[in-house]
C-alpha atoms as a PDB file:
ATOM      1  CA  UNK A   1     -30.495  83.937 129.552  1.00  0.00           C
ATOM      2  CA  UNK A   2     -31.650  87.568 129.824  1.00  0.00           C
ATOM      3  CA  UNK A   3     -33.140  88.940 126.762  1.00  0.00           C
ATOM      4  CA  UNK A   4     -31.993  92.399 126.886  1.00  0.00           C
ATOM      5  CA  UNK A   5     -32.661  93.975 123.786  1.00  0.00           C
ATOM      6  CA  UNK A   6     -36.378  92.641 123.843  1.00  0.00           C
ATOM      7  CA  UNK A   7     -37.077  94.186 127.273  1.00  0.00           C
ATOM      8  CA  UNK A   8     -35.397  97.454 125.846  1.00  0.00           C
ATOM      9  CA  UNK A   9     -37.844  97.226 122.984  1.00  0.00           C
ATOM     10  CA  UNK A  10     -40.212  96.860 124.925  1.00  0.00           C
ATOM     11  CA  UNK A  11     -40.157  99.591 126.878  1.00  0.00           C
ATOM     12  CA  UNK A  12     -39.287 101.615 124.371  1.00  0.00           C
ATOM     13  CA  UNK A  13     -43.392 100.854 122.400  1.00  0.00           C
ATOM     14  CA  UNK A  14     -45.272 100.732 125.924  1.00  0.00           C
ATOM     15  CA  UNK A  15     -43.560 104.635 126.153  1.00  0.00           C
ATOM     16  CA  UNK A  16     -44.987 105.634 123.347  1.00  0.00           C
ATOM     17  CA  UNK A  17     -48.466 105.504 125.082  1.00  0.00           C
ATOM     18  CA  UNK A  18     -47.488 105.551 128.487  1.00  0.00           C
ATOM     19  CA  UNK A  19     -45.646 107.483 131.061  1.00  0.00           C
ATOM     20  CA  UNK A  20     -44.120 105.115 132.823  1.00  0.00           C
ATOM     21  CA  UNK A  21     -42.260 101.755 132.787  1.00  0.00           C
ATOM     22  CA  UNK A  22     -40.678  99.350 134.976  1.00  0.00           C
ATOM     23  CA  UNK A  23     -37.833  97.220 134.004  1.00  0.00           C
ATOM     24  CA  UNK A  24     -36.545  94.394 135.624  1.00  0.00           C
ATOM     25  CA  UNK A  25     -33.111  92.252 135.041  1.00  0.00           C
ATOM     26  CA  UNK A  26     -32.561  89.546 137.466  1.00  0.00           C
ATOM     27  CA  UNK A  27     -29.345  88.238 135.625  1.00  0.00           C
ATOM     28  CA  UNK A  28     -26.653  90.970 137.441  1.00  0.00           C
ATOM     29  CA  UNK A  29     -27.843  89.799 140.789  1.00  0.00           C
ATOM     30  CA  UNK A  30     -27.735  86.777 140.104  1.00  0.00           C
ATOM     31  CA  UNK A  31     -24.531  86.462 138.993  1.00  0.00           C
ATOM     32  CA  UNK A  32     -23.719  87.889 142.966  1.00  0.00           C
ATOM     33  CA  UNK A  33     -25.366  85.285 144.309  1.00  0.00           C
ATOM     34  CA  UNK A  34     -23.477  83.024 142.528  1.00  0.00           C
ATOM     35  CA  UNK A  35     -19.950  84.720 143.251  1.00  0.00           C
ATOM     36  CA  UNK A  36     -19.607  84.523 139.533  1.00  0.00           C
ATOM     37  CA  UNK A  37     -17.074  87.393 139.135  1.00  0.00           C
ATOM     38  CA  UNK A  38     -17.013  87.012 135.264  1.00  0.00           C
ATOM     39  CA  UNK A  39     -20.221  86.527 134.920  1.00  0.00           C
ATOM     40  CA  UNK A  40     -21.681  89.672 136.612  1.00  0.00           C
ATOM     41  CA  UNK A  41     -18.960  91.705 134.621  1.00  0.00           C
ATOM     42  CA  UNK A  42     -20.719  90.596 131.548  1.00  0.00           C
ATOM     43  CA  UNK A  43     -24.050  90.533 132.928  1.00  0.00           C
ATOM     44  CA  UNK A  44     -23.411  94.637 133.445  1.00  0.00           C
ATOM     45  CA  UNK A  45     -21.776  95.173 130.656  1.00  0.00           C
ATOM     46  CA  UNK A  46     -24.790  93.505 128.480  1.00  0.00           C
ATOM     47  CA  UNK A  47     -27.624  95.382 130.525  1.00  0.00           C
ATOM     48  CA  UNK A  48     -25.776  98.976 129.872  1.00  0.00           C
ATOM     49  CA  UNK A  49     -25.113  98.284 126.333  1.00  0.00           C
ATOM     50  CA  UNK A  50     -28.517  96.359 125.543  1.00  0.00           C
ATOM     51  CA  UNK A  51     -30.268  98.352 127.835  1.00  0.00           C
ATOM     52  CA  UNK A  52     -29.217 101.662 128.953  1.00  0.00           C
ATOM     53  CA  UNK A  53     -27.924 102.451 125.696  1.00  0.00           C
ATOM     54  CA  UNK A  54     -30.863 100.962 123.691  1.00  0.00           C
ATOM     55  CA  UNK A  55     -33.192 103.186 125.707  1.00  0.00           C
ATOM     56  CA  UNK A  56     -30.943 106.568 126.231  1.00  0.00           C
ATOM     57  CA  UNK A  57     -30.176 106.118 122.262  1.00  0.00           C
ATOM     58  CA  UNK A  58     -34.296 106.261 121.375  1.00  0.00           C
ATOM     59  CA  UNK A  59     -36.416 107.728 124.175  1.00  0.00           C
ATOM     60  CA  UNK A  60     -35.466 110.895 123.010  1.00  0.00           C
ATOM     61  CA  UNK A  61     -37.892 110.492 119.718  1.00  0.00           C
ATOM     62  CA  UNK A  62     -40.606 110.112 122.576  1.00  0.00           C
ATOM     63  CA  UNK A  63     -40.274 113.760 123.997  1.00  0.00           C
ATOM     64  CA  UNK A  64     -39.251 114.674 127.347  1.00  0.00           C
ATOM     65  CA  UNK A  65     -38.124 112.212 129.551  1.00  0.00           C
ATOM     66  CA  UNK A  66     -35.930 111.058 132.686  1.00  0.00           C
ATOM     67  CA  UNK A  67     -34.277 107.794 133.400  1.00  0.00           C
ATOM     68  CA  UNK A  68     -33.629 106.021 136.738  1.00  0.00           C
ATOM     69  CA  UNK A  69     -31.433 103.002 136.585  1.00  0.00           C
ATOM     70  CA  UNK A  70     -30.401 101.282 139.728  1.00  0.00           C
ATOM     71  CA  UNK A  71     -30.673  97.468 141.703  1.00  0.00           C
ATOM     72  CA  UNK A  72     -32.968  96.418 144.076  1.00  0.00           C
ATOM     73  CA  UNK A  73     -29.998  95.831 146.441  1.00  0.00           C
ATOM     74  CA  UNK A  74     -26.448  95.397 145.516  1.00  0.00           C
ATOM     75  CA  UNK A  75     -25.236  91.919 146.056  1.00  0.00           C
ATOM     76  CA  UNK A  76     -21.186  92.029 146.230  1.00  0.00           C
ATOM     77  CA  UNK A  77     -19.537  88.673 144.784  1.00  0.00           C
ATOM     78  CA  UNK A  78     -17.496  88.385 148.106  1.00  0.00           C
ATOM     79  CA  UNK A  79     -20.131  88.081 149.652  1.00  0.00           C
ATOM     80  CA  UNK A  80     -22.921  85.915 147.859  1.00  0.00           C
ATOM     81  CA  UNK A  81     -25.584  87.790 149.207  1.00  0.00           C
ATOM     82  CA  UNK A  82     -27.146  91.175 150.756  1.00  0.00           C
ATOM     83  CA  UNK A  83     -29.221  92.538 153.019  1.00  0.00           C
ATOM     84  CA  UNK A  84     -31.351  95.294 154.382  1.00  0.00           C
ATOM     85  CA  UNK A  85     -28.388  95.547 157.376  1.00  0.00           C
ATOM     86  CA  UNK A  86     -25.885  96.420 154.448  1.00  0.00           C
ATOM     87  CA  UNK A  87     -28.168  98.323 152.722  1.00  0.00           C
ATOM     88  CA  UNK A  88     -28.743 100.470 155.831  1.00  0.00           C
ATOM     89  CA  UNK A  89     -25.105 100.835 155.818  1.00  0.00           C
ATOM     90  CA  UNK A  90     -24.346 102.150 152.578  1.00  0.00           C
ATOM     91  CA  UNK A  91     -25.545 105.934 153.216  1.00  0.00           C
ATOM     92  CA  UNK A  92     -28.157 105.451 150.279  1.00  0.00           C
ATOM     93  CA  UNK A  93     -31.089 103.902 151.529  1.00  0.00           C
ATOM     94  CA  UNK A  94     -33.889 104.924 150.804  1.00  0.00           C
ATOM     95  CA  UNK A  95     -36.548 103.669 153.754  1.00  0.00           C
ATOM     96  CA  UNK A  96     -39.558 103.698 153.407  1.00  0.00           C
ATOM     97  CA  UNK A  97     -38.938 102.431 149.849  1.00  0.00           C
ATOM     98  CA  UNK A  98     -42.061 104.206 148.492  1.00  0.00           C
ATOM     99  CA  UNK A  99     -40.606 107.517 149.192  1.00  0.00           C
ATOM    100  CA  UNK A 100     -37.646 106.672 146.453  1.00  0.00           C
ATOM    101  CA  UNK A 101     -40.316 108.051 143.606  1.00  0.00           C
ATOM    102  CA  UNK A 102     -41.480 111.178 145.278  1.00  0.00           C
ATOM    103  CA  UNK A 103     -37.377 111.789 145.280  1.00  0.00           C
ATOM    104  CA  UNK A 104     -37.132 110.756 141.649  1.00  0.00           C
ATOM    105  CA  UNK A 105     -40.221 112.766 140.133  1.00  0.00           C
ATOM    106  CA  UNK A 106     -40.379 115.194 142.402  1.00  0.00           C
ATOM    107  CA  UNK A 107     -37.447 116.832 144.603  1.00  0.00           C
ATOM    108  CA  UNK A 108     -34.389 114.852 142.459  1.00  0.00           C
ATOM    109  CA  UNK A 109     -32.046 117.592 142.084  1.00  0.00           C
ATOM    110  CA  UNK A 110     -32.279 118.334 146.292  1.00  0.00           C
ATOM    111  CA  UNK A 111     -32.239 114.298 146.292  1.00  0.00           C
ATOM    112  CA  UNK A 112     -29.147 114.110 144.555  1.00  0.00           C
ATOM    113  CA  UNK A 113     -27.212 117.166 146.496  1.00  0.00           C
ATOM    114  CA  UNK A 114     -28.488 115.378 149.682  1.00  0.00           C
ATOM    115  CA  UNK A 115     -26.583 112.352 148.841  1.00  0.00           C
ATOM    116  CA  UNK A 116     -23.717 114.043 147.559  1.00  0.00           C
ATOM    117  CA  UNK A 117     -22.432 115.772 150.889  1.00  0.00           C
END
């Protein structure tokens, strides 16, 4: 059982003397591995609601800020499981991985147009 609105909390007081925060929800992948259709569904559903909205509805308060949201990997129900071959695949990938903030802080709107044509 995820705890959702705690680690939104969370993050929520460590921003209000820090710049930065990680978040991590195991539960949506999971529910991939497990080919539990229903189950990831709600897993979503609970982590943009509990999460995502907890934080979009409050940061605010804290001054300027941006949000990333996305999954280590995507791990499709079909298929149980996912890998750096699929990743490579999807168009997205960001390789090295440790280039993904420079594109988040720095250059995101030429980021973003990149991926979009």
């Amino acid at each position: 059982d995820t705890n959702y609105m705690g680690k939104a909390k969370k993050a929520l007081k460590f921003l209000e003397e820090n710049d930065f925060v990680f978040i991590h929800v195991e539960s949506i992948d999971e529910m991939g591995h497990e080919g539990n259709v229903e189950g990831k569904i709600k897993a979503l559903e609970d982590f943009d609601n509990m999460v995502v909205g907890t934080i979009l509805d409050n940061i605010g308060k804290l001054g300027e800020f941006r949000v990333l949201v996305l999954g280590d990997h995507p791990t499709p129900v079909s298929l149980k499981t996912f890998g750096e071959t699929n990743a490579g695949e999807s168009g997205i990938m960001i390789s090295p991985g440790h280039r993904l903030m420079n594109h988040f802080i720095v250059d995101w709107k030429k980021f973003i147009e990149e991926k979009r044509n």
